[in-house]
N, C-alpha and C. Protein backbone atom coordinates (compact mmCIF):
# COMPACT_ATOMS: atom_id res chain seq x y z
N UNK A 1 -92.76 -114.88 25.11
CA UNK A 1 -92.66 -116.04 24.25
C UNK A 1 -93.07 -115.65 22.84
N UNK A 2 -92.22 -115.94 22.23
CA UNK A 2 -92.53 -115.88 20.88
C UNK A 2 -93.78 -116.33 20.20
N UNK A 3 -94.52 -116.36 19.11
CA UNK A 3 -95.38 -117.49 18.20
C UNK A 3 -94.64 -118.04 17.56
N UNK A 4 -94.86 -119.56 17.46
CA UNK A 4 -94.41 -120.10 16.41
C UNK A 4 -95.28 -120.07 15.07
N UNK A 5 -94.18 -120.44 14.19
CA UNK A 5 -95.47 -120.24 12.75
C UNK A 5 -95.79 -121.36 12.26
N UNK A 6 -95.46 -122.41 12.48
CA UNK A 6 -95.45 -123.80 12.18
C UNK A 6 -95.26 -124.52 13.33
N UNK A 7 -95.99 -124.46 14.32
CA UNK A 7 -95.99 -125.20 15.88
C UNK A 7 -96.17 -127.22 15.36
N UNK A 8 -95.73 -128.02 16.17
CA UNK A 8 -96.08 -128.87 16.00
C UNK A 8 -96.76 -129.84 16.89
N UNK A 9 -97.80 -130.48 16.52
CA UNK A 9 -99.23 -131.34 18.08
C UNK A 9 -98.66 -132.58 17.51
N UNK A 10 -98.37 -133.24 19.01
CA UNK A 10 -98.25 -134.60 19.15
C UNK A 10 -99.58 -134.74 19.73
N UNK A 11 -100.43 -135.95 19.11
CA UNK A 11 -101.78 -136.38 20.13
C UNK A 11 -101.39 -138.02 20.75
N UNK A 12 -101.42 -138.00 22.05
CA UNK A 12 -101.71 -139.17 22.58
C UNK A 12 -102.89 -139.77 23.13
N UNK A 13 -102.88 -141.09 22.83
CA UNK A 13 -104.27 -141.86 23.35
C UNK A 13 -104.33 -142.18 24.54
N UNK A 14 -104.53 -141.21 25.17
CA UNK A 14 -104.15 -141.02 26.84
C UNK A 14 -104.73 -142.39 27.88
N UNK A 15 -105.88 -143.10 27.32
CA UNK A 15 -106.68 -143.82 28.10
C UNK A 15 -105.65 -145.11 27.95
N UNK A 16 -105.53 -145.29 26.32
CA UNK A 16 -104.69 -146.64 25.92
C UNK A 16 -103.38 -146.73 26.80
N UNK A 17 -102.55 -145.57 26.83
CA UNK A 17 -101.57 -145.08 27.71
C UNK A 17 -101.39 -145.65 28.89
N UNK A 18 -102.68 -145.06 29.72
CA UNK A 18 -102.47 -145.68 31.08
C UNK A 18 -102.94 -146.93 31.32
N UNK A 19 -103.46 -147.18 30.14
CA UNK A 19 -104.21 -148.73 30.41
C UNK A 19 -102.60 -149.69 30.20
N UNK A 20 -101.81 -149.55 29.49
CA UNK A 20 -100.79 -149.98 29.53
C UNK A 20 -99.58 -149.87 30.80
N UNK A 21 -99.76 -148.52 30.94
CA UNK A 21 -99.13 -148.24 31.94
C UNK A 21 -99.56 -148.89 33.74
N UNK A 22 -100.73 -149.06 33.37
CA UNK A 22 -101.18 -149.54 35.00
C UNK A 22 -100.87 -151.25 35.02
N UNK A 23 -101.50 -151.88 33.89
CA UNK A 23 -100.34 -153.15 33.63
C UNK A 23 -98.95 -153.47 34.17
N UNK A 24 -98.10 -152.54 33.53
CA UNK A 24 -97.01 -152.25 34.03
C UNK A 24 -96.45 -152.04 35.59
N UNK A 25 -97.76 -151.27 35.97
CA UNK A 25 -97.57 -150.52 37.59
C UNK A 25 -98.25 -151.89 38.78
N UNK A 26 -99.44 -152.72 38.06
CA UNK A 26 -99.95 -153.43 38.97
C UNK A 26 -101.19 -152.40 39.56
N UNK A 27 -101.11 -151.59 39.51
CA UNK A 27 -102.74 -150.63 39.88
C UNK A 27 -102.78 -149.80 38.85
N UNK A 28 -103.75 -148.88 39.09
CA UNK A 28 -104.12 -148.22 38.52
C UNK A 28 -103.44 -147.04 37.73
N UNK A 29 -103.47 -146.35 36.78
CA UNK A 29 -102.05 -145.10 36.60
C UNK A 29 -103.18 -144.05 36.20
N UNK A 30 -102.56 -143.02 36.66
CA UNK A 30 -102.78 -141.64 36.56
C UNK A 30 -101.94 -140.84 35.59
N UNK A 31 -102.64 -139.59 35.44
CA UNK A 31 -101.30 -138.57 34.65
C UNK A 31 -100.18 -138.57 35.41
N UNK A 32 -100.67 -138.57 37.02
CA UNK A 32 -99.50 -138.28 37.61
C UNK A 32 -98.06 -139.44 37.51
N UNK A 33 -98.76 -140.53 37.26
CA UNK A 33 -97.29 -141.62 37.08
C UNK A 33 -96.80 -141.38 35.45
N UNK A 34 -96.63 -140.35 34.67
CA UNK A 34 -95.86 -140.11 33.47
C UNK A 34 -94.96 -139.53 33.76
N UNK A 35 -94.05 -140.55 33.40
CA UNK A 35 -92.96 -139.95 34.02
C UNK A 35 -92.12 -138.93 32.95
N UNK A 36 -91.57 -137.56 33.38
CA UNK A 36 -91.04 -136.70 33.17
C UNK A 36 -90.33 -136.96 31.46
N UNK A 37 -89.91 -137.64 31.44
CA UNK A 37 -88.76 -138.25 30.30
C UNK A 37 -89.27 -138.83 29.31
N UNK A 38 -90.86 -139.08 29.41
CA UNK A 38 -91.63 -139.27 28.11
C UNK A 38 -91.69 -137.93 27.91
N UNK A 39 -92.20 -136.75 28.35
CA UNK A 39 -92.29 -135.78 28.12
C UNK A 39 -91.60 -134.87 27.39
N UNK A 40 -90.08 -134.92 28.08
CA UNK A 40 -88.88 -135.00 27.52
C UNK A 40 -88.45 -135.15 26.64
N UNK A 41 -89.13 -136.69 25.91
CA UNK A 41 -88.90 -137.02 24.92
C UNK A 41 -89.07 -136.74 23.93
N UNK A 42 -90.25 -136.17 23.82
CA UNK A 42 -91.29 -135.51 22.03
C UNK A 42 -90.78 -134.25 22.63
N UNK A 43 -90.03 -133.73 23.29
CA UNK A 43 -90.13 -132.12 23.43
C UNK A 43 -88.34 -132.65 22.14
N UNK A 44 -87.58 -133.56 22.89
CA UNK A 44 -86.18 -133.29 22.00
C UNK A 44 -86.80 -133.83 20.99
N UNK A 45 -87.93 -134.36 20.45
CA UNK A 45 -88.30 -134.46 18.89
C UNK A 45 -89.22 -133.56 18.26
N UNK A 46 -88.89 -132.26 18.65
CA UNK A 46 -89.53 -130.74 17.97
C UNK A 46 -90.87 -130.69 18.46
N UNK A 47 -91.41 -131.53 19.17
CA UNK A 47 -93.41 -131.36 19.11
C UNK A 47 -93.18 -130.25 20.60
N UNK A 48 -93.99 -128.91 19.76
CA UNK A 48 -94.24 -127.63 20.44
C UNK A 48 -95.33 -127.85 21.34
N UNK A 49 -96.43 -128.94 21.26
CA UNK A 49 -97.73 -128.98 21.99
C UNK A 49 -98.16 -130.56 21.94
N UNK A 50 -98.51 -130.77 23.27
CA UNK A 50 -99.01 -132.13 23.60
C UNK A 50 -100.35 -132.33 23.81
N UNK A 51 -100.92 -133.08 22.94
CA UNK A 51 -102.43 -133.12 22.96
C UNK A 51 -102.21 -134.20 23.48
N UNK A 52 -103.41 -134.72 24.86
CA UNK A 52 -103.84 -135.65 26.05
C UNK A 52 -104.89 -136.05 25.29
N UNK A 53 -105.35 -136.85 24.44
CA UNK A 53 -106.88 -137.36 24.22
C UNK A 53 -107.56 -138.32 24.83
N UNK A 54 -108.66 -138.07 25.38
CA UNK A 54 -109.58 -138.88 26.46
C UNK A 54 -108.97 -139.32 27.67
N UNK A 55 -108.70 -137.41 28.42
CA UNK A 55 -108.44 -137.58 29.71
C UNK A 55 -110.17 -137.25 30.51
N UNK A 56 -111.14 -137.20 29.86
CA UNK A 56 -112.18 -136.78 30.63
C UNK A 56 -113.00 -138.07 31.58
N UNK A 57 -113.34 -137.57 31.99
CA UNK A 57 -113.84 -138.70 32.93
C UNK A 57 -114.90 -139.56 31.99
N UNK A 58 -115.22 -141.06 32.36
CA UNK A 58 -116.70 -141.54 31.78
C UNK A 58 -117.06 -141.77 32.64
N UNK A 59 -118.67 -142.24 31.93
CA UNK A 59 -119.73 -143.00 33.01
C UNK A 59 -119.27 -144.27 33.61
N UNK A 60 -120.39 -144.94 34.37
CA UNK A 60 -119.93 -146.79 34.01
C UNK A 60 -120.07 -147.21 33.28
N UNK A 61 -120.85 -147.06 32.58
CA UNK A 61 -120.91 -147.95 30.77
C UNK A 61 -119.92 -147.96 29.84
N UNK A 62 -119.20 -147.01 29.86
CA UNK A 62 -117.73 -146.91 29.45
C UNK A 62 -116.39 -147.83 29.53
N UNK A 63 -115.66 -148.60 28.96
CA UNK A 63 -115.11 -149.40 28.91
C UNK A 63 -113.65 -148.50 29.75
């Protein structure tokens, strides 16, 4: 694989994400229910790297 010299980061708000997404689903959503074709999607709009933000776990105090 090559380097790129000008790579480009998409960041998503991963928590907001599934909080929407589980709405949608009626339970809960995981990474695993993203479906393929979002992925897909920012790849056919040039973004070289996908930043996940606040996939880490929290406490309970955590919203």
């Amino acid at each position: 694989m090559t380097a790129l010299l000008n790579p480009s980061l998409y960041q998503v708000n991963t928590r907001v994400w599934l909080r929407q997404l589980s709405q949608q689903l009626n339970r809960p959503a995981t990474l695993d229910d993203i479906a393929d074709a979002a992925l897909d999607e920012w790849i056919s709009l040039g973004f070289d790297w996908i930043y996940f933000l606040g996939v880490w776990q929290t406490g309970t105090a955590a919203p």
